[in-house]
Protein backbone atom coordinates (compact mmCIF):
# COMPACT_ATOMS: atom_id res chain seq x y z
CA UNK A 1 84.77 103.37 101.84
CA UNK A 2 87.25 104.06 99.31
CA UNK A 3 89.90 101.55 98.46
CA UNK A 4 93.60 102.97 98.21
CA UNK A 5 95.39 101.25 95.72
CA UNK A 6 98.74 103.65 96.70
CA UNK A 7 98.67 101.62 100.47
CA UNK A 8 97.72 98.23 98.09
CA UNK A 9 100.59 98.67 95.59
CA UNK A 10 103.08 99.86 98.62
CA UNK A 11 102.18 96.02 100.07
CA UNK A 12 102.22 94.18 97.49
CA UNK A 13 105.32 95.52 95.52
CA UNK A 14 107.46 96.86 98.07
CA UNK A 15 106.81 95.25 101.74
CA UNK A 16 106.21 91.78 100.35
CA UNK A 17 107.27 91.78 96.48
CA UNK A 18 110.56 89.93 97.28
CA UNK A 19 107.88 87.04 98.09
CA UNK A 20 106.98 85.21 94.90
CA UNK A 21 103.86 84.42 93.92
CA UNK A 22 102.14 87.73 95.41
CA UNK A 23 99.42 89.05 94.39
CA UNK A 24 95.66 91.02 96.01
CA UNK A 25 92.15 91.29 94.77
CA UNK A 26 89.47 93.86 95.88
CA UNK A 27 87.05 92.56 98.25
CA UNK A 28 84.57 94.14 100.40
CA UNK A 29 85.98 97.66 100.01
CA UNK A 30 89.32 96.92 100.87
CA UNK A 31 92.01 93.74 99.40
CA UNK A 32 93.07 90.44 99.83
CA UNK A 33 96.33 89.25 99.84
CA UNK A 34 97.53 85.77 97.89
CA UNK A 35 100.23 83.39 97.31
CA UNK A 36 100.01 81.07 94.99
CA UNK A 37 96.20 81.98 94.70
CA UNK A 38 95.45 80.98 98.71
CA UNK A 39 94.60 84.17 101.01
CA UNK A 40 96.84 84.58 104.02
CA UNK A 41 96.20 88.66 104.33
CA UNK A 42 93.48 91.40 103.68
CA UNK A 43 93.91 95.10 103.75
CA UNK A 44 91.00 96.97 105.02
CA UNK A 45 91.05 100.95 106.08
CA UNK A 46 94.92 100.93 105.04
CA UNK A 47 95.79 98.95 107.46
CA UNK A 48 97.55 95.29 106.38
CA UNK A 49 96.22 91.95 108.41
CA UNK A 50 97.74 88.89 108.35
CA UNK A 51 95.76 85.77 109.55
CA UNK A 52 96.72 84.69 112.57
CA UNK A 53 96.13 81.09 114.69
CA UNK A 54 97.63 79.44 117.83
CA UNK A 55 100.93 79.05 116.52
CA UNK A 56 101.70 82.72 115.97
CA UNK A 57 98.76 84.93 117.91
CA UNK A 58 101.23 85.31 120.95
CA UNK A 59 103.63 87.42 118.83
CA UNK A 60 100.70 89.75 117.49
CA UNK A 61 99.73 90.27 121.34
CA UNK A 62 102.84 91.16 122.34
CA UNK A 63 103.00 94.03 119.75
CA UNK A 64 99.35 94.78 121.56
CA UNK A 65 98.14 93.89 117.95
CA UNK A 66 94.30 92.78 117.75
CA UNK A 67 92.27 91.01 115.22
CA UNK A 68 90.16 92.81 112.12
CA UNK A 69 86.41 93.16 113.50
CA UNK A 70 83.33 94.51 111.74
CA UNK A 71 79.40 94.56 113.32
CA UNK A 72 76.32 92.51 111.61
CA UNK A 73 73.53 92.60 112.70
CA UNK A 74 74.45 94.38 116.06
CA UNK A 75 77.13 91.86 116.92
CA UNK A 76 80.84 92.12 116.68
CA UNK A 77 82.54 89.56 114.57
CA UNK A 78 86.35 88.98 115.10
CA UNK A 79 88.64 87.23 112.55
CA UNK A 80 91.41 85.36 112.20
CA UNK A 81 93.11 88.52 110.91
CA UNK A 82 95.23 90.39 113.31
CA UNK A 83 96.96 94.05 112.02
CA UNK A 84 100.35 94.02 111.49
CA UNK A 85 102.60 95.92 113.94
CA UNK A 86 103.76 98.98 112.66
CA UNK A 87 107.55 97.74 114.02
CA UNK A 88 106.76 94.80 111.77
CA UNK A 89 106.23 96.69 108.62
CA UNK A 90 109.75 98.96 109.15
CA UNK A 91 111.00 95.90 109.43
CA UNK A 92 111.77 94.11 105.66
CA UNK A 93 113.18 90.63 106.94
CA UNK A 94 110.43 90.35 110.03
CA UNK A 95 107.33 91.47 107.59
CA UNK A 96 108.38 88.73 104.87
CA UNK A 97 108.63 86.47 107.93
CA UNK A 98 105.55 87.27 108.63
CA UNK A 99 103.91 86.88 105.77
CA UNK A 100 105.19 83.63 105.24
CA UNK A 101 103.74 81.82 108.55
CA UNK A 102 100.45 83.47 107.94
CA UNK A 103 100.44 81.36 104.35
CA UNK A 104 101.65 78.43 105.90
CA UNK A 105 98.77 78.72 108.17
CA UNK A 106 96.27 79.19 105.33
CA UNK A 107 98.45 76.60 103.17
């Protein structure tokens, strides 16, 4: 798997660059997402996941988002990382949102 740095650099600079202290590494053939140096998103397969626990996992349903999931060793793990909406990402003000309870989560 090939990592897009186009889909990377559209996230970082232009959905969440009005959010300071921004900033992704490659991992695992795909990113993760920072602020302030604690991880709070990955980007996998261009699509963008933000991590996800009781207090906000309600909203990603509703969207009929689901978590990031990958098979070892013939079982499926899920993660705390659920794909953003696509609504959510049109959306400037609700992706920042976002993006900012998934840090505080991780914070």
């Amino acid at each position: 798997m090939k990592r897009n740095t186009e889909f990377n650099d559209y996230v970082i600079y232009d959905l969440l660059g009005s959010i300071s202290g921004i900033t992704s590494r490659a991992m695992f053939g795909g990113y993760g997402i920072y602020k302030n140096g604690i991880i709070f998103g990955i980007i996998i397969d261009d699509i963008l996941y933000l991590k996800v626990d009781v207090t906000n996992q309600k909203e990603y349903e509703k969207y009929g988002s689901s978590p990031f999931s990958y098979r070892n060793k013939g079982k499926e793990i899920k993660m705390s990382y659920w794909e953003v909406p696509e609504e959510i990402l049109e959306n400037r003000e609700k992706i920042t949102d976002w993006a900012e309870e998934s840090y505080r989560i991780n914070k």
